[in-house]
Protein backbone atom coordinates (compact mmCIF):
# COMPACT_ATOMS: atom_id res chain seq x y z
CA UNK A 1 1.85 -26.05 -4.27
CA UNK A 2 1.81 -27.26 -7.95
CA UNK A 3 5.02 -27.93 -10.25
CA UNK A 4 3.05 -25.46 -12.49
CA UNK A 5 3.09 -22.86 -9.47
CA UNK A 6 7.58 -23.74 -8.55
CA UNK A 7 8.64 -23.48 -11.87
CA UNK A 8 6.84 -20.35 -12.11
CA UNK A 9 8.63 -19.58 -8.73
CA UNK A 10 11.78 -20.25 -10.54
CA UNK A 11 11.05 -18.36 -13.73
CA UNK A 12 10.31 -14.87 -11.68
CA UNK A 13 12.98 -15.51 -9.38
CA UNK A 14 15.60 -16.01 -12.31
CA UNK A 15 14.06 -13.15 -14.54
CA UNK A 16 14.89 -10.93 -11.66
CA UNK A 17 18.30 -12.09 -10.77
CA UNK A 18 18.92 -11.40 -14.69
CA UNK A 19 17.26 -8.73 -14.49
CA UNK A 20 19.68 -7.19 -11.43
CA UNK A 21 22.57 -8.29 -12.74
CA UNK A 22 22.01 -6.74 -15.97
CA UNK A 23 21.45 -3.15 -14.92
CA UNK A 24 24.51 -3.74 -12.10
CA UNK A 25 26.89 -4.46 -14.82
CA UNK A 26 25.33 -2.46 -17.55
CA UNK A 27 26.14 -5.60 -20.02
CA UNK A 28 25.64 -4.20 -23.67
CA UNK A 29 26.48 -0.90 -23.25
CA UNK A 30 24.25 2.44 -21.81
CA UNK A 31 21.53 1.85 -24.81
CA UNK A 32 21.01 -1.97 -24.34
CA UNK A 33 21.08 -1.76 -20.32
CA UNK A 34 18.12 1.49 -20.76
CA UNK A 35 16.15 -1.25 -23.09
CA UNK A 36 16.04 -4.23 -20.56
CA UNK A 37 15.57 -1.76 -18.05
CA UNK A 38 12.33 -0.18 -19.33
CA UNK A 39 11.01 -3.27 -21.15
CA UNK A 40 11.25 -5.42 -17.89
CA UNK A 41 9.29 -2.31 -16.37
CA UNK A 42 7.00 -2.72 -18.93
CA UNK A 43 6.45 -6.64 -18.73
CA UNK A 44 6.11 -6.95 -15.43
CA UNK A 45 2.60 -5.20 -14.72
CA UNK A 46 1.10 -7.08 -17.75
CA UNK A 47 2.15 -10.05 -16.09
CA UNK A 48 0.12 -9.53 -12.74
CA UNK A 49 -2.64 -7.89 -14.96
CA UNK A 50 -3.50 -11.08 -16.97
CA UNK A 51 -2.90 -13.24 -13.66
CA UNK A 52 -4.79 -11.04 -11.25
CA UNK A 53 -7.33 -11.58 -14.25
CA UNK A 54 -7.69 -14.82 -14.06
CA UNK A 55 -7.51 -15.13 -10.37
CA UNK A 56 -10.64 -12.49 -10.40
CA UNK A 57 -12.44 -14.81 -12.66
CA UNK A 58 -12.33 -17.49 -10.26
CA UNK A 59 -15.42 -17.68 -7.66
CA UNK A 60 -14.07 -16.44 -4.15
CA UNK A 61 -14.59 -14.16 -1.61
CA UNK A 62 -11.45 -11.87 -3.27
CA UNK A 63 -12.68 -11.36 -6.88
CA UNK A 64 -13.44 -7.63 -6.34
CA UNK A 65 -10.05 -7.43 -4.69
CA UNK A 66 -7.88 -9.18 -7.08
CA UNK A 67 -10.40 -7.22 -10.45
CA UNK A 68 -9.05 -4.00 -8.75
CA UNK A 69 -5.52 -5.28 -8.23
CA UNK A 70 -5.84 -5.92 -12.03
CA UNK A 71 -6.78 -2.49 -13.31
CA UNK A 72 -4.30 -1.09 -10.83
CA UNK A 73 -1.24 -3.00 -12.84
CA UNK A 74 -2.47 -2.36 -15.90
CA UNK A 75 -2.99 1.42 -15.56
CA UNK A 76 0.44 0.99 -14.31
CA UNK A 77 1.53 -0.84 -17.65
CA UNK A 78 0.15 2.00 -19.47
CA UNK A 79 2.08 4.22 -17.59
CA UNK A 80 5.25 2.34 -18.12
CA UNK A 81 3.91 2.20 -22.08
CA UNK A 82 4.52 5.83 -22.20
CA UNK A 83 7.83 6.34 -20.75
CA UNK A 84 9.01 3.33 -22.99
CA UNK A 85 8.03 5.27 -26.02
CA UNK A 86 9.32 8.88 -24.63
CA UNK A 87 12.40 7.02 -23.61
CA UNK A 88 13.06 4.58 -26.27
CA UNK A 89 11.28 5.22 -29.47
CA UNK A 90 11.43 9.25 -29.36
CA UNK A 91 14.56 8.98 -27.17
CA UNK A 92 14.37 11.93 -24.82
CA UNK A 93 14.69 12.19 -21.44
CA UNK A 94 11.51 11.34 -19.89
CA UNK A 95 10.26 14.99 -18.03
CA UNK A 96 9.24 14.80 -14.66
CA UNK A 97 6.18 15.23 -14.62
CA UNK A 98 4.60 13.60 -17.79
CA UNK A 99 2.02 11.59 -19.18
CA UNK A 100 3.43 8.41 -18.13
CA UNK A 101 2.45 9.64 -14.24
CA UNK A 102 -1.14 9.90 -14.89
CA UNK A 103 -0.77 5.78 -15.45
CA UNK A 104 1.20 5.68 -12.81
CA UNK A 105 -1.04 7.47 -10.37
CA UNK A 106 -4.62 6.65 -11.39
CA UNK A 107 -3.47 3.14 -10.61
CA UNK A 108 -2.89 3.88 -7.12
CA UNK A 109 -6.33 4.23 -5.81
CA UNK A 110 -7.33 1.10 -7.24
CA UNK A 111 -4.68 -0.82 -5.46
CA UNK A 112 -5.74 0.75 -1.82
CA UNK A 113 -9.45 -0.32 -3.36
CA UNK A 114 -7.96 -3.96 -3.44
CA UNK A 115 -6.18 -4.04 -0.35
CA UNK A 116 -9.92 -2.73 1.40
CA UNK A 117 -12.13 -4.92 -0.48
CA UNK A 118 -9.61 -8.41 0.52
CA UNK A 119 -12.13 -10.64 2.01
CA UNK A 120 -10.03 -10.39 6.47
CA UNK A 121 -10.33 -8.59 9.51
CA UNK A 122 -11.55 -5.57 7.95
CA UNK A 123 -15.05 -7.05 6.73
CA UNK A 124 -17.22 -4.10 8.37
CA UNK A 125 -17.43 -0.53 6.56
CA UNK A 126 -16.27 0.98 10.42
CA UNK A 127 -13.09 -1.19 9.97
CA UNK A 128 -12.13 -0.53 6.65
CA UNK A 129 -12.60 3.57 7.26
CA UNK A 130 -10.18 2.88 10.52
CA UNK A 131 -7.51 1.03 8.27
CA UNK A 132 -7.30 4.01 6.27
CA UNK A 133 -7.51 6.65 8.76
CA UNK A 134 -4.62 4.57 10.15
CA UNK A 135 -2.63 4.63 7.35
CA UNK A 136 -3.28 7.82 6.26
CA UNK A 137 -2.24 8.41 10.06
CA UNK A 138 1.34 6.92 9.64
CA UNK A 139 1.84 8.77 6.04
CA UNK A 140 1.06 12.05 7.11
CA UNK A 141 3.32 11.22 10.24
CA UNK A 142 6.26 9.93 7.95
CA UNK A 143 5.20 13.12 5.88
CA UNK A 144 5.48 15.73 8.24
CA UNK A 145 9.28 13.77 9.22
CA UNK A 146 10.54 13.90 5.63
CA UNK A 147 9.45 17.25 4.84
CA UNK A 148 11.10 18.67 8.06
CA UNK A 149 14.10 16.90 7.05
CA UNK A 150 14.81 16.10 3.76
CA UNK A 151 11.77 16.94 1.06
CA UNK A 152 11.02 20.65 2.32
CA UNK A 153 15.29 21.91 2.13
CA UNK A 154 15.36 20.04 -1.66
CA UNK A 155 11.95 22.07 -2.54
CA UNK A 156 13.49 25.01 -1.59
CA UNK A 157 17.19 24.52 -2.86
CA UNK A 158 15.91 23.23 -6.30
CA UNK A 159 12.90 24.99 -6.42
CA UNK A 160 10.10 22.63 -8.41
CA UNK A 161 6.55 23.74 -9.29
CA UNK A 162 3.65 23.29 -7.43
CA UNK A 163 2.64 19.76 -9.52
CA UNK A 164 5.77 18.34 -9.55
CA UNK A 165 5.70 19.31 -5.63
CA UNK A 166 2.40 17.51 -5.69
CA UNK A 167 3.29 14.74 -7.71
CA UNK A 168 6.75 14.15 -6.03
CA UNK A 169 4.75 13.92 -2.94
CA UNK A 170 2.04 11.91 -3.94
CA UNK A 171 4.56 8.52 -4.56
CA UNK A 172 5.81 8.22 -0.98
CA UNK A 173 2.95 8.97 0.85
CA UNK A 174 0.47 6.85 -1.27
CA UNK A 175 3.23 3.81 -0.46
CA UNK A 176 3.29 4.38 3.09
CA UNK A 177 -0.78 4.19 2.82
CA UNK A 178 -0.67 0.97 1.00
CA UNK A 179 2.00 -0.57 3.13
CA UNK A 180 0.26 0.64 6.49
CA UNK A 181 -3.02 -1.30 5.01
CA UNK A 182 -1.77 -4.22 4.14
CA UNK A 183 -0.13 -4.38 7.91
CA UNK A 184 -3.58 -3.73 9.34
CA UNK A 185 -4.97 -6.13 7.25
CA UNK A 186 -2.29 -8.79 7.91
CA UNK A 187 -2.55 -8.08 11.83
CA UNK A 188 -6.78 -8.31 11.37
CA UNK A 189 -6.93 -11.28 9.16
CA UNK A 190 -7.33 -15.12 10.02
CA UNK A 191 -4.29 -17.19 9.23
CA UNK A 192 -5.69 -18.81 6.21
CA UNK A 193 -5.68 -17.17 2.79
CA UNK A 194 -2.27 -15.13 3.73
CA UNK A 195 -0.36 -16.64 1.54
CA UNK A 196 -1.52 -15.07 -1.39
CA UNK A 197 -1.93 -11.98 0.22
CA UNK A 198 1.25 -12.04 2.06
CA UNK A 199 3.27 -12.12 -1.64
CA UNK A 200 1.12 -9.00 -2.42
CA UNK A 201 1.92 -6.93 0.66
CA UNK A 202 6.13 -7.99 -0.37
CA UNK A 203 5.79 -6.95 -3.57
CA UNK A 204 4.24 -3.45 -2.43
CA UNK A 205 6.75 -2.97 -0.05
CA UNK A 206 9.35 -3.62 -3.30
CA UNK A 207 6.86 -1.04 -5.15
CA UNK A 208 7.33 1.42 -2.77
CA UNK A 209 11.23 1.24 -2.44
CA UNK A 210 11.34 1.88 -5.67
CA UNK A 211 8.98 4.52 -5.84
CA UNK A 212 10.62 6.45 -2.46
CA UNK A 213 14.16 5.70 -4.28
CA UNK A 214 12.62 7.25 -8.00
CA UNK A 215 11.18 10.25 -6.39
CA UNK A 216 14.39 11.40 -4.03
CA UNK A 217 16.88 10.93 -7.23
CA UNK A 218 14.34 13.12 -9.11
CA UNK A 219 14.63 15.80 -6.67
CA UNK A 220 18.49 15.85 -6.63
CA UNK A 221 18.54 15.35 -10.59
CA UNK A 222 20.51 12.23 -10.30
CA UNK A 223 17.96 9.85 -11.63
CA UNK A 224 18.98 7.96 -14.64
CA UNK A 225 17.73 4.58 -16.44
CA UNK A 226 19.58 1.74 -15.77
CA UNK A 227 19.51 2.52 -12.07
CA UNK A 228 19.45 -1.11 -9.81
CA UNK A 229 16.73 0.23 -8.21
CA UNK A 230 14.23 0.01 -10.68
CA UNK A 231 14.34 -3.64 -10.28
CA UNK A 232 11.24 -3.04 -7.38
CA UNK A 233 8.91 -2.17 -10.02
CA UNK A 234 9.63 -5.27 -11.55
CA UNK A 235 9.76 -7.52 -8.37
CA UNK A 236 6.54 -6.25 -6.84
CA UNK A 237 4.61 -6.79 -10.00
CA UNK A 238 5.99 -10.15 -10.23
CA UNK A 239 5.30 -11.24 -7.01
CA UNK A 240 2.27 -9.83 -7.03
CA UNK A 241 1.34 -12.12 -10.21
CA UNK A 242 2.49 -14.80 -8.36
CA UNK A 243 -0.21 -14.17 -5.21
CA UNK A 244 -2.96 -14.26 -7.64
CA UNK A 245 -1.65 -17.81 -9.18
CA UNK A 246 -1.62 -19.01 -5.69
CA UNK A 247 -4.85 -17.95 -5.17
CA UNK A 248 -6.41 -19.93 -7.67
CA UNK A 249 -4.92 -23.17 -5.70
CA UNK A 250 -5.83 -21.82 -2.10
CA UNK A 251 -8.61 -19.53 -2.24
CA UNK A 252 -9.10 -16.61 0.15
CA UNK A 253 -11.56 -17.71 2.77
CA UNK A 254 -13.53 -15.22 4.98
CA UNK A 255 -12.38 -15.86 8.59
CA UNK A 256 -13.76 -15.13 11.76
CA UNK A 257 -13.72 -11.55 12.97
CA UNK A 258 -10.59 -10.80 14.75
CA UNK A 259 -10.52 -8.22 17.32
CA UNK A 260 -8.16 -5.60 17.33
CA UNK A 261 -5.16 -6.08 19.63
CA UNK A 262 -4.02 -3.39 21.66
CA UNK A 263 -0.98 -3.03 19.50
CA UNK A 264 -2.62 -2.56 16.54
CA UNK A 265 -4.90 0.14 18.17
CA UNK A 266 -1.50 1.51 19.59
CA UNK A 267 0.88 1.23 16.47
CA UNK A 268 -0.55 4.62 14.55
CA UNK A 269 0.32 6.74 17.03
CA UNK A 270 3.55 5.92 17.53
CA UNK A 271 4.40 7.88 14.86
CA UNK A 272 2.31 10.88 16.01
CA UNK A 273 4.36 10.80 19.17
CA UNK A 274 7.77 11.06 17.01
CA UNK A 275 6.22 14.27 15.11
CA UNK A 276 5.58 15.88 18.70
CA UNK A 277 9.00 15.22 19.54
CA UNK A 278 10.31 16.32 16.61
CA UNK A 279 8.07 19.54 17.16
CA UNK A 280 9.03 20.37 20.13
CA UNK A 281 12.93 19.78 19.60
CA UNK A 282 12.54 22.38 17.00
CA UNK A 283 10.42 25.21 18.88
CA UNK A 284 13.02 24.87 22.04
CA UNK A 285 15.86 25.12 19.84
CA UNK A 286 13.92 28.41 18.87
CA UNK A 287 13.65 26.92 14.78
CA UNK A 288 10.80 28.31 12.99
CA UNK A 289 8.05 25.52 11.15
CA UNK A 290 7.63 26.50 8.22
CA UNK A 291 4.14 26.84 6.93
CA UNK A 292 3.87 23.58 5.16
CA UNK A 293 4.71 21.34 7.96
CA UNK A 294 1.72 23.45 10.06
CA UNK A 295 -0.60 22.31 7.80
CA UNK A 296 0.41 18.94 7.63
CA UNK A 297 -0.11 18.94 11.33
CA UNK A 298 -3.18 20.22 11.19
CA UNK A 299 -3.91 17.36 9.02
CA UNK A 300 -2.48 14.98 11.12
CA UNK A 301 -4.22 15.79 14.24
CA UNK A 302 -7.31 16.16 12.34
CA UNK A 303 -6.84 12.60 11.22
CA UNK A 304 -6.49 11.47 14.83
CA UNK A 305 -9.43 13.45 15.96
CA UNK A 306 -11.55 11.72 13.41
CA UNK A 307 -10.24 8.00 14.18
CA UNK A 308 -10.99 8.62 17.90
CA UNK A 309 -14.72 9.79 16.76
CA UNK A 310 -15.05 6.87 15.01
CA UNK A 311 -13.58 4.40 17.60
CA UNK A 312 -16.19 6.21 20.34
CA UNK A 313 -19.00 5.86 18.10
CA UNK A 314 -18.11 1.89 17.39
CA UNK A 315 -17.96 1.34 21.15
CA UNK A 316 -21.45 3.03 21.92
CA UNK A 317 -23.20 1.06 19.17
CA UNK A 318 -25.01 -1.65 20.51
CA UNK A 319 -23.99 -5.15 19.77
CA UNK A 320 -26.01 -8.14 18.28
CA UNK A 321 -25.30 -11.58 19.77
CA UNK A 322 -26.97 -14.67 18.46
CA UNK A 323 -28.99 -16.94 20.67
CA UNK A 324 -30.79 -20.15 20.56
CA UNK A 325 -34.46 -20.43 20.83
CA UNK A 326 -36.15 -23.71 22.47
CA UNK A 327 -37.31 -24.91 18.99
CA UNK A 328 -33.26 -24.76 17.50
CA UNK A 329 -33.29 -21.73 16.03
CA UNK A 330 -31.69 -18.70 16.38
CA UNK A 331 -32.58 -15.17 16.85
CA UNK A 332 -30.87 -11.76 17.48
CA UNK A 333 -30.67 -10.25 20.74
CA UNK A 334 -29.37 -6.68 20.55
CA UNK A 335 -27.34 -5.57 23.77
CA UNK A 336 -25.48 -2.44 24.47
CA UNK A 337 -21.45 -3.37 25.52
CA UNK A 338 -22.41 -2.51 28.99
CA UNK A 339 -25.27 -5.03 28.55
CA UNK A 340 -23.05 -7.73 27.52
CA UNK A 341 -21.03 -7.27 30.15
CA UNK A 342 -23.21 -7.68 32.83
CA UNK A 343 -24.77 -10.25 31.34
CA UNK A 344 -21.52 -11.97 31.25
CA UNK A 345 -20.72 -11.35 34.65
CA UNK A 346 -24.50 -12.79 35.78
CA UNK A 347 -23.65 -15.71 33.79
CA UNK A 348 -20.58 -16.44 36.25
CA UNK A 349 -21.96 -15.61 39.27
């Protein structure tokens, strides 16, 4: 780690401390606290765009990833562009939605884009499809939970429209996605290259409180600039700035292939089993599910249905293992899994 790379350390960590403080105290007044709230917003995804930039300029394994990562903040910035003119230059309350959430959701895509294309665990097509079956498997769990609980009775009691249903929606569950991925990719990676990658996955998680805190204080018409928990936006983009610096020091490497433990096959159905619980708490109390949650079950088990396929099909295709020939060379000798196997045993015997 470079002085260059601490004292830029220090300059994020004390522009967010500032940055906390600020909006705690409301220093200034309402007017100067909505400014420093909405211009750190602002700053903050330029930051990782120019730096995720440059780290996608430099030649290693993660240039796609970190290119998308940088089109992801600064459709983001754009987003952030317009609410800082609706809020501060027209000054109106921002409307929910508005122009400023097609930044902020076009940029989504292109972050899960980044997250699948980092150079780990998930190198094969088959693994990056069953890292975001299993994510989509844990949203559409944590889904089905909130809307039984909490989203579906403040849809009904406030009664939105369907795209700011949608919309509303579309924050938390595209977090949980991105947060489940970068687990998977995390728990499928070698150990080298994480650091970069582990500053991204912290400064998504601080994305997504944000995002989860943003789209409940919507929905009770208590959200407000100036709110303390804005300062995720600005910490995640930060940090994630600061994993593309630290890239260009230690650059992603392409490990090994690391097979799946059995907790990572285990962990997205963990939260399957708390929806059938759930479920079935609420048809022997004699509750009716409403329609909604039906179809996000139907979702969900199609989801499950479909990673199971794919796992099946993975585990009948036939394997390639490399041998030596007598002159030094190798060659590929195709097996089936059941092949291997024997052959294995044979060998020990």
């Amino acid at each position: 780690m470079d002085n260059h790379f601490r004292m830029a350390v220090v300059a994020a960590g004390s522009f967010v401390v500032v940055y906390v403080v600020w909006l705690a105290t409301g220093l200034g007044g309402h007017w100067t606290t909505l400014v420093v709230d909405n211009l750190g917003q602002w700053v903050a995804p330029w930051i990782a765009t120019v730096l995720c930039a440059c780290a996608a300029r430099a030649p290693t394994p993660a240039r796609t990833s970190w290119t998308l990562l940088a089109v992801s903040s600064f459709l983001w910035g754009l987003g952030q562009g317009m609410w800082c003119y609706l809020a501060l230059v027209r000054g109106t309350a921002v409307p929910f939605p508005s122009l400023a959430d097609v930044g902020f959701l076009s940029a989504i895509p292109f972050a899960c884009g980044a997250l699948l294309a980092y150079p780990g665990g998930l190198r094969r097509a088959t693994d990056r499809v069953h890292g975001v079956l299993d994510g989509c498997i844990i949203a559409m769990s944590l889904l089905f939970a909130s809307w039984a609980t909490v989203l579906g009775p403040l849809y009904r009691n406030h009664g939105y429209g369907p795209l700011a249903q949608v919309i509303s929606l579309a924050y938390p569950m595209s977090d949980v996605i991105l947060v489940s991925l970068v687990v998977i990719l995390l728990s499928r990676s070698g150990v080298r290259g994480r650091g970069s990658l582990g500053m991204v996955m912290v400064g998504i998680v601080a994305l997504a409180v944000s995002d989860t805190a943003f789209a409940y204080l919507t929905e009770v018409h208590q959200y407000s600039g100036g709110n303390v928990l804005d300062a995720g936006w600005v910490t995640g983009y930060l940090l994630i700035g600061l994993g593309a610096w630290w890239s260009l020091g230690y650059p992603a490497v392409v490990p090994e292939v690391v097979e799946a433990s059995t907790v990572s096959r285990v962990a997205p159905y963990l939260p399957v089993l708390v929806v059938l619980a759930a479920t079935s708490v609420q048809l022997l109390r004699n509750r009716v599910i409403g329609t909604v949650s039906w179809y996000l079950a139907l979702a969900l088990a199609l989801l499950v249905l479909g990673r199971e396929g794919l796992r099946l099909g993975d585990r009948a295709r036939p394997v390639v293992h490399r041998r030596t020939t007598p002159h030094g060379t190798t060659g590929d000798d195709p097996v089936s899994h059941v092949g291997s196997e024997e052959l294995l045993a044979g060998d020990s015997r």
